[in-house]
C-alpha atoms as a PDB file:
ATOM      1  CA  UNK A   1       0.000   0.000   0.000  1.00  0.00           C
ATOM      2  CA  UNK A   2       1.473   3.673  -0.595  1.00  0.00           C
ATOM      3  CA  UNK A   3       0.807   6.314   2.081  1.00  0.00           C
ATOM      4  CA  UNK A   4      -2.450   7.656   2.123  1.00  0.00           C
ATOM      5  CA  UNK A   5      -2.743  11.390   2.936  1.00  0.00           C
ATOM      6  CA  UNK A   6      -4.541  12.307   6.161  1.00  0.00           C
ATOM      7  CA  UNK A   7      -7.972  13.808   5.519  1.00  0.00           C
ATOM      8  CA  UNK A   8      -8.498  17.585   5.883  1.00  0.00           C
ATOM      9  CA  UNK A   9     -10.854  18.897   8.220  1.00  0.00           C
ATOM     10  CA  UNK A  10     -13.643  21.032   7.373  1.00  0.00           C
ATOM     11  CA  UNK A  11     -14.271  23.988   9.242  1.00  0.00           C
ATOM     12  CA  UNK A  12     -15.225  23.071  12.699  1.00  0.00           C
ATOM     13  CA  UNK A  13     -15.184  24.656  16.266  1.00  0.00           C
ATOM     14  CA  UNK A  14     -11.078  23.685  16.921  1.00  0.00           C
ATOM     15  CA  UNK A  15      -9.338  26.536  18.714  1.00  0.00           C
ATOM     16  CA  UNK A  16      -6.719  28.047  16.515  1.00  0.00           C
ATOM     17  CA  UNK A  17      -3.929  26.508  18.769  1.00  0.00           C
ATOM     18  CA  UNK A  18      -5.621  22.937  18.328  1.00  0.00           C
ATOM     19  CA  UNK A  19      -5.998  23.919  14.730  1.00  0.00           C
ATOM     20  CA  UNK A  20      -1.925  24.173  14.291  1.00  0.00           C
ATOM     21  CA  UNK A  21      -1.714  21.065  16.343  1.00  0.00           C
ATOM     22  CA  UNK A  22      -3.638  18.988  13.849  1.00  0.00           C
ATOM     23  CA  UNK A  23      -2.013  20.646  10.927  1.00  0.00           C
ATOM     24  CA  UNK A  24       1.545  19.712  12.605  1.00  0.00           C
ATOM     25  CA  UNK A  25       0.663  16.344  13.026  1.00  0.00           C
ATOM     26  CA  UNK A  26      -0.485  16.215   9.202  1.00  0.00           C
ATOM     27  CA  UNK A  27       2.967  17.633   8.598  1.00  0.00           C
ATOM     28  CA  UNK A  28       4.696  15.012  10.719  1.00  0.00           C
ATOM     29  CA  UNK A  29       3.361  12.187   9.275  1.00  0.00           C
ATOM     30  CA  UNK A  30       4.048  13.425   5.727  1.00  0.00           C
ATOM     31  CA  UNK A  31       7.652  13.508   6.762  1.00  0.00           C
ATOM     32  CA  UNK A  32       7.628  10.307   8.470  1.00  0.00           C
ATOM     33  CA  UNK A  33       7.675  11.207  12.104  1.00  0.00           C
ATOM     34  CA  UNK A  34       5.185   8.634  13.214  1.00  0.00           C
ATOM     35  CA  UNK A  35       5.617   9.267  16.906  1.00  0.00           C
ATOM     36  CA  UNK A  36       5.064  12.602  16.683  1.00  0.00           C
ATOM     37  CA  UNK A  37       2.013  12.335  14.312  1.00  0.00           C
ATOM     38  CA  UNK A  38       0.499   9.896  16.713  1.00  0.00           C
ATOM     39  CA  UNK A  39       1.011  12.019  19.692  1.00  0.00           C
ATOM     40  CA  UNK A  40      -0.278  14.969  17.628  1.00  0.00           C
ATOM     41  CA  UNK A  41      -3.511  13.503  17.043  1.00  0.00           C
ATOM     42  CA  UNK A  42      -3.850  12.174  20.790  1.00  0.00           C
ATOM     43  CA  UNK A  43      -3.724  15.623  21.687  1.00  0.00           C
ATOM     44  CA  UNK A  44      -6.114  16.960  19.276  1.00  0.00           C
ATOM     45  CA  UNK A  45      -8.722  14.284  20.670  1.00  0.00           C
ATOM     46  CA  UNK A  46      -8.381  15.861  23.977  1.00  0.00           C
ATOM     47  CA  UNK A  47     -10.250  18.494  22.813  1.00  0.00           C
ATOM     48  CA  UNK A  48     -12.196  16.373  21.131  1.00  0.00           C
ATOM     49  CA  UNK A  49     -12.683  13.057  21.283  1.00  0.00           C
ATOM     50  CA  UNK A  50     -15.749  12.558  18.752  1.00  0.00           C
ATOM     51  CA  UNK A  51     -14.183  14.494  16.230  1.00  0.00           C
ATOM     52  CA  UNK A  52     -14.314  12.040  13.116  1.00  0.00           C
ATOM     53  CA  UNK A  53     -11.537  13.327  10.957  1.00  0.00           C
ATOM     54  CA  UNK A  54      -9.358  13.109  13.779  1.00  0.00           C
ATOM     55  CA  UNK A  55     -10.373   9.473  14.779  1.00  0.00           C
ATOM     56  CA  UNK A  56      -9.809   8.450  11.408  1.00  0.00           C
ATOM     57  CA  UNK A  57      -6.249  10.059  10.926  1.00  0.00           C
ATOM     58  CA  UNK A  58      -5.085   8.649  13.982  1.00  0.00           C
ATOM     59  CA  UNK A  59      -5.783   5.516  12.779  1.00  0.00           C
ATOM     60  CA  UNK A  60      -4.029   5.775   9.905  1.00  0.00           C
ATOM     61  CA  UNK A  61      -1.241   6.682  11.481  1.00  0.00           C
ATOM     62  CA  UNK A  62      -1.710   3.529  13.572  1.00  0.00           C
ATOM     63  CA  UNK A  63      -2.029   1.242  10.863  1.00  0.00           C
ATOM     64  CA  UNK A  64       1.325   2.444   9.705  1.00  0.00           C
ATOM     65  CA  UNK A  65       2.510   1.699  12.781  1.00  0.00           C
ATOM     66  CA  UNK A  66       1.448  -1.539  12.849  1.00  0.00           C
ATOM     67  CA  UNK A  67      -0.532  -0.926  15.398  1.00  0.00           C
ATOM     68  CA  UNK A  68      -3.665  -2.513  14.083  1.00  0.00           C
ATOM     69  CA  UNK A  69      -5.615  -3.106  17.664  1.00  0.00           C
ATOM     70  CA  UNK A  70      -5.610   0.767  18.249  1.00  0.00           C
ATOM     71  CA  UNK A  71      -6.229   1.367  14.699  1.00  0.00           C
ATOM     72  CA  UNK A  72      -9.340  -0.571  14.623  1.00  0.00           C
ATOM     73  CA  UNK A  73     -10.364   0.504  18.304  1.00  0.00           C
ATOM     74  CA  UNK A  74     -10.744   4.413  16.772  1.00  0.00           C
ATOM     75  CA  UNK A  75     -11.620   3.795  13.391  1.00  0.00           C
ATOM     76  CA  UNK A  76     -14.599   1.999  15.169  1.00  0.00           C
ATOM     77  CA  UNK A  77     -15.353   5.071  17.497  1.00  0.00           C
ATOM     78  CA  UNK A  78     -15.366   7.160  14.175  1.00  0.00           C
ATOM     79  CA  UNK A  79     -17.866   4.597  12.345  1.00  0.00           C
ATOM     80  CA  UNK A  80     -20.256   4.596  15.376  1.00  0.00           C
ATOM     81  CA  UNK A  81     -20.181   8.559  14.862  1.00  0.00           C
ATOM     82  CA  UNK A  82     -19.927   8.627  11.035  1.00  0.00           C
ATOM     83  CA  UNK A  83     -20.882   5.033   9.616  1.00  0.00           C
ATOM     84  CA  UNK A  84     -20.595   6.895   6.570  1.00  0.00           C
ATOM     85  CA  UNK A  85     -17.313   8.254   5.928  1.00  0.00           C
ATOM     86  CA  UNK A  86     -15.770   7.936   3.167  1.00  0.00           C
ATOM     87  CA  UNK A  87     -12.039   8.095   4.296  1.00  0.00           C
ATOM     88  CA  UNK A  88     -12.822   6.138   7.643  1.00  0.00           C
ATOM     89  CA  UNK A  89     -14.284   3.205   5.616  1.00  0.00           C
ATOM     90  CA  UNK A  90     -11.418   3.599   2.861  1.00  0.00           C
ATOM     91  CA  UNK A  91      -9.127   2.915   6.033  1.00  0.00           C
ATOM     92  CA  UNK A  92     -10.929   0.156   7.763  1.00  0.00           C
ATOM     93  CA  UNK A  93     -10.428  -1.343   4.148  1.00  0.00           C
ATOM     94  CA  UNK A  94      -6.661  -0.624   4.405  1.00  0.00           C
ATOM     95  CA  UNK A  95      -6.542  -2.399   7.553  1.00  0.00           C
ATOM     96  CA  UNK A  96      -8.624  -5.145   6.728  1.00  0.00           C
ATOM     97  CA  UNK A  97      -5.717  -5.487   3.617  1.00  0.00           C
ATOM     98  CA  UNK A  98      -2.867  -5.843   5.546  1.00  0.00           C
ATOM     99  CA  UNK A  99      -4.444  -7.988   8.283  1.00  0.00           C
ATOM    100  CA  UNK A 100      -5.038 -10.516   5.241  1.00  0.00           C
ATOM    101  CA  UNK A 101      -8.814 -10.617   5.381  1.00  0.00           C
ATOM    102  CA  UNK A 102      -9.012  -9.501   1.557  1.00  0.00           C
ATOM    103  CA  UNK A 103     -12.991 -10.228   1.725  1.00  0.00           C
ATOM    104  CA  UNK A 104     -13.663  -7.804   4.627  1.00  0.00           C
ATOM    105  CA  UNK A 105     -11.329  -5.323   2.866  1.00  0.00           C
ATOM    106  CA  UNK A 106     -12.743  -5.421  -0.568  1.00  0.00           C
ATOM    107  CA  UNK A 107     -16.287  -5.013   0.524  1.00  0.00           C
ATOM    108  CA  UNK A 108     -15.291  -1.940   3.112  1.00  0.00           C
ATOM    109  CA  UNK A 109     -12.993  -0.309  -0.141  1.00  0.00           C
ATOM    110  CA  UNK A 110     -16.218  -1.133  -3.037  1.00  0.00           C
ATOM    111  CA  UNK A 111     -18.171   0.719   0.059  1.00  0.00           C
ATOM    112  CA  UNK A 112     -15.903   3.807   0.180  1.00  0.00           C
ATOM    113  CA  UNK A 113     -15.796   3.804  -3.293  1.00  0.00           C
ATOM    114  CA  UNK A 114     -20.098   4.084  -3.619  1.00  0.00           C
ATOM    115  CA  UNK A 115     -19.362   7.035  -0.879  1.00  0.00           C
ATOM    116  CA  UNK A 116     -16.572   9.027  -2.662  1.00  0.00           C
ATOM    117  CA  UNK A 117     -16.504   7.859  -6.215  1.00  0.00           C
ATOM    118  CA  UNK A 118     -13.999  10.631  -7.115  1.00  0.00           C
ATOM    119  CA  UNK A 119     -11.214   9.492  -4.900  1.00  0.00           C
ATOM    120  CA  UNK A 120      -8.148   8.130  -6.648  1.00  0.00           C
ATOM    121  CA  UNK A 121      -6.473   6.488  -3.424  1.00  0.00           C
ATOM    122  CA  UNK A 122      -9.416   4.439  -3.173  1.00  0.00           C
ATOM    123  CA  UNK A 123      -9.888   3.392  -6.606  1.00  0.00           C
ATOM    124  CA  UNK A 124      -6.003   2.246  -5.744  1.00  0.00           C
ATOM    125  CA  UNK A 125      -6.526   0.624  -2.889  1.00  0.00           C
ATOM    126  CA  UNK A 126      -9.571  -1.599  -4.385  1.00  0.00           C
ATOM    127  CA  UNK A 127      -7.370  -2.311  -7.921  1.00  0.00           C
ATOM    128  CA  UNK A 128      -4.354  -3.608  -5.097  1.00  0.00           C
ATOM    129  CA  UNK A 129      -7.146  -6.233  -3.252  1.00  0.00           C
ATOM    130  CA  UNK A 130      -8.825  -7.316  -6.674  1.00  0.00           C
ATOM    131  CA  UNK A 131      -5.287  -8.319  -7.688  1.00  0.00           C
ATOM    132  CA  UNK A 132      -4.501  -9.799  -4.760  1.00  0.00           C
ATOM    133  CA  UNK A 133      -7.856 -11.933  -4.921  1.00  0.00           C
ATOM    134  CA  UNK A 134      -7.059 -13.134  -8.277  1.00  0.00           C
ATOM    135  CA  UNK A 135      -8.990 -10.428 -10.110  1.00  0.00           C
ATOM    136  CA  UNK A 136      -6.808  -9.450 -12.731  1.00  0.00           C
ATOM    137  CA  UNK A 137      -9.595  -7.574 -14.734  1.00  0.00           C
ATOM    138  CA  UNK A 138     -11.813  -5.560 -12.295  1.00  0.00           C
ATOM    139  CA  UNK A 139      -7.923  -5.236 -10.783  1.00  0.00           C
ATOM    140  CA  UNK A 140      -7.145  -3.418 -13.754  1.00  0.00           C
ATOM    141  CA  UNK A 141     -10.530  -1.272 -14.123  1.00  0.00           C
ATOM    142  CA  UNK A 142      -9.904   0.100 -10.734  1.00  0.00           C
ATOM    143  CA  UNK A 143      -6.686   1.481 -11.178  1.00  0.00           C
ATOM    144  CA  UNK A 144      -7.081   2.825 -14.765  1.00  0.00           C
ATOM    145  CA  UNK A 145     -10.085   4.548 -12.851  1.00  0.00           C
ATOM    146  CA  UNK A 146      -7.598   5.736 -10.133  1.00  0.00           C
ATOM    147  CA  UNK A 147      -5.575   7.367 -13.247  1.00  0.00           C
ATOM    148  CA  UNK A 148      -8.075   8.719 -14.970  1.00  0.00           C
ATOM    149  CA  UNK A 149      -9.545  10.808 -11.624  1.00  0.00           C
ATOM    150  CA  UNK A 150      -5.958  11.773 -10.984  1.00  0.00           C
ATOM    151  CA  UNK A 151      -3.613  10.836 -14.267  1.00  0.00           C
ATOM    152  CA  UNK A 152      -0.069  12.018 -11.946  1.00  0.00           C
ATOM    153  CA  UNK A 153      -1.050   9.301  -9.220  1.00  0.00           C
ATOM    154  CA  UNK A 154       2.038   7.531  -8.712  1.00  0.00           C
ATOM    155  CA  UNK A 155       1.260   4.286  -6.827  1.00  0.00           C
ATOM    156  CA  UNK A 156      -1.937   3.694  -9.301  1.00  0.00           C
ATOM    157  CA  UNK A 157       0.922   3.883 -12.251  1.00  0.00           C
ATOM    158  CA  UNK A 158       3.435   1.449 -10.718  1.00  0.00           C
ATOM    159  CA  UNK A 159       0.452  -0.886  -9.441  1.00  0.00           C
ATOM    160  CA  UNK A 160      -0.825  -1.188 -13.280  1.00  0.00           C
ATOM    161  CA  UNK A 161       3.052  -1.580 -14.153  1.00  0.00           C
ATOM    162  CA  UNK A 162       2.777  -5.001 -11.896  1.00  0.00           C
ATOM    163  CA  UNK A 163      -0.129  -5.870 -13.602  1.00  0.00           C
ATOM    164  CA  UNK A 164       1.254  -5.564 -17.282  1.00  0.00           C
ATOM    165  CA  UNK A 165       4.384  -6.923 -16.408  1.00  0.00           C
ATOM    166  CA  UNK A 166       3.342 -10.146 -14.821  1.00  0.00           C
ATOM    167  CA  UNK A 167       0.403 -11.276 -16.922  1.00  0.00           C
ATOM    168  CA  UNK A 168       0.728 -13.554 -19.602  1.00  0.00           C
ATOM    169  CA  UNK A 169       1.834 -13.022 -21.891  1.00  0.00           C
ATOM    170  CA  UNK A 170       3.079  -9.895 -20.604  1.00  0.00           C
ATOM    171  CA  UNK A 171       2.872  -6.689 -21.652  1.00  0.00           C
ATOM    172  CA  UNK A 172       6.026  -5.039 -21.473  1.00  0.00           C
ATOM    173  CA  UNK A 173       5.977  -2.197 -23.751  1.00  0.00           C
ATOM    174  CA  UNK A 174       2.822  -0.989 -21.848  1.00  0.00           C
ATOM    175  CA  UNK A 175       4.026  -1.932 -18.209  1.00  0.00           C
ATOM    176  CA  UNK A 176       7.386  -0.096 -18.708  1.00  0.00           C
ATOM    177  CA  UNK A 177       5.107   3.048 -19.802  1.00  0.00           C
ATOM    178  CA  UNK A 178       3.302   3.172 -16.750  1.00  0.00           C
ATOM    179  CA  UNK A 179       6.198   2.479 -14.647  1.00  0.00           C
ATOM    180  CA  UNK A 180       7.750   5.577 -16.326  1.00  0.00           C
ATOM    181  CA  UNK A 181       4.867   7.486 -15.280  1.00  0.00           C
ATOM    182  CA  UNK A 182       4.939   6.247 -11.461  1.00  0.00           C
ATOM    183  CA  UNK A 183       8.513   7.284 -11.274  1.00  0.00           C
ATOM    184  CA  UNK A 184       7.855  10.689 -13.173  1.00  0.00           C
ATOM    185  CA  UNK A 185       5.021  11.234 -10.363  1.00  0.00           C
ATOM    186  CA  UNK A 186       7.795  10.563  -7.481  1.00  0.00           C
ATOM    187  CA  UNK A 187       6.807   6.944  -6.549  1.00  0.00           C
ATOM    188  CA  UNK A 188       9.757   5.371  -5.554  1.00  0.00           C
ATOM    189  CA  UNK A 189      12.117   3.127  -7.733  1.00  0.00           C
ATOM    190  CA  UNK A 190      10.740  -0.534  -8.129  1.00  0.00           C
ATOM    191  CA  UNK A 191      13.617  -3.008  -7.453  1.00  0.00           C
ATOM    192  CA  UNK A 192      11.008  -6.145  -7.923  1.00  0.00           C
ATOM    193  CA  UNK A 193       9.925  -5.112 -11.541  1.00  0.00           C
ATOM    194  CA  UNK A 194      13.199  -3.512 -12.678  1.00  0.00           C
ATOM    195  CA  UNK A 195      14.503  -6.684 -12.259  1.00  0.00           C
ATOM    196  CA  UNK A 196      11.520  -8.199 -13.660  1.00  0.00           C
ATOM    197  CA  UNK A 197      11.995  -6.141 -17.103  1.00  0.00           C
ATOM    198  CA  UNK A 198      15.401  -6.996 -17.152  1.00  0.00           C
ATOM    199  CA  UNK A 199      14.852 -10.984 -16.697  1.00  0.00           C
ATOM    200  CA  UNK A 200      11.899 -10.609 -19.620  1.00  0.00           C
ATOM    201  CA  UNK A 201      13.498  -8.536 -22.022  1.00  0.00           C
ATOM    202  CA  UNK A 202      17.242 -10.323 -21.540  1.00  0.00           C
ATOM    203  CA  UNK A 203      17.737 -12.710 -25.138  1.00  0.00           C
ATOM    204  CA  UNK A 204      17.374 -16.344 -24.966  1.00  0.00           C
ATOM    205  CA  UNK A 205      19.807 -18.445 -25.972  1.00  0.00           C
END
């Protein structure tokens, strides 16, 4: 999974200090400083501790943590508050991913995608458990969606890269395109299908 982005709040009754305190912990998860990201968002739910957005970020932060018991323990305070939000459902489908229950996390991510049909880190997300489940095809739909609602995305360019590359018969030409793309957009390099094109494209003997 890349990275997702914390959601942004909309305007709500935060103090301006609490405000700055959110935004920092945005910042510090952006830049990798999960501690402080985590401990940014505890604050901010001291002032708080119904706000959804907040919930919801924490968790995210949690699940890249690997801490998936606290992750689910808010991201089920925010669903009892918000049973539909888009980005909390989008991360219970995240979590449901990486905890290998590809079921539960392709019917919370089809969800999220019904609620926000304009989000590109979903359509992702969804094209990353199809593939996993076998689904090479609706795999594929999902993240040529993901590209078309946001054609500089990155992690939807390298995941379709996989997908070229590794079906058969392969589709190089197209799968080094897209990888081009992902690395254009700033995803990082990918070791696994570098070497993949090489081993492909090297001559027989």
């Amino acid at each position: 999974f890349a990275e997702p982005s914390p959601a942004s709040p909309p305007p709500r009754k935060f103090s301006a200090s609490t405000a700055g305190m959110a935004a920092q912990a945005k910042r510090d998860f952006a830049a990798g400083r999960l501690d402080q990201a985590e401990s940014g968002f505890e604050q901010v739910l001291q002032q708080d501790n119904t706000d959804v957005v907040t919930l919801a970020n924490l968790a995210t932060v949690q699940i890249s943590r690997q801490e998936y018991d606290k992750a689910e323990a808010n991201l089920k305070r925010a669903l009892e508050i918000a049973p539909d939000d888009a980005f909390t459902v989008a991360a219970l489908g995240r979590l449901r991913f990486l905890q290998g229950r590809h079921d539960d996390a392709f019917d919370a991510l089809s969800r999220a995608a019904t609620l926000d049909p304009k989000s590109a880190e979903i359509q992702n997300y969804l094209g990353l458990v199809l593939s996993e489940k076998g689904l090479r095809g609706p795999a594929e739909t999902a993240l040529r969606k993901a590209i078309q609602i946001d054609s500089s995305y990155g992690s939807a360019h390298n995941n379709l890269a996989v997908i070229y590359a590794t079906q058969t018969p392969p589709l190089l030409e197209l799968a080094r395109w897209h990888y081009q793309k992902a690395l254009a957009a700033g995803h990082p390099k990918n070791d696994d299908l570098e070497k993949l094109f090489a081993r492909k494209e090297a001559p027989t003997k």
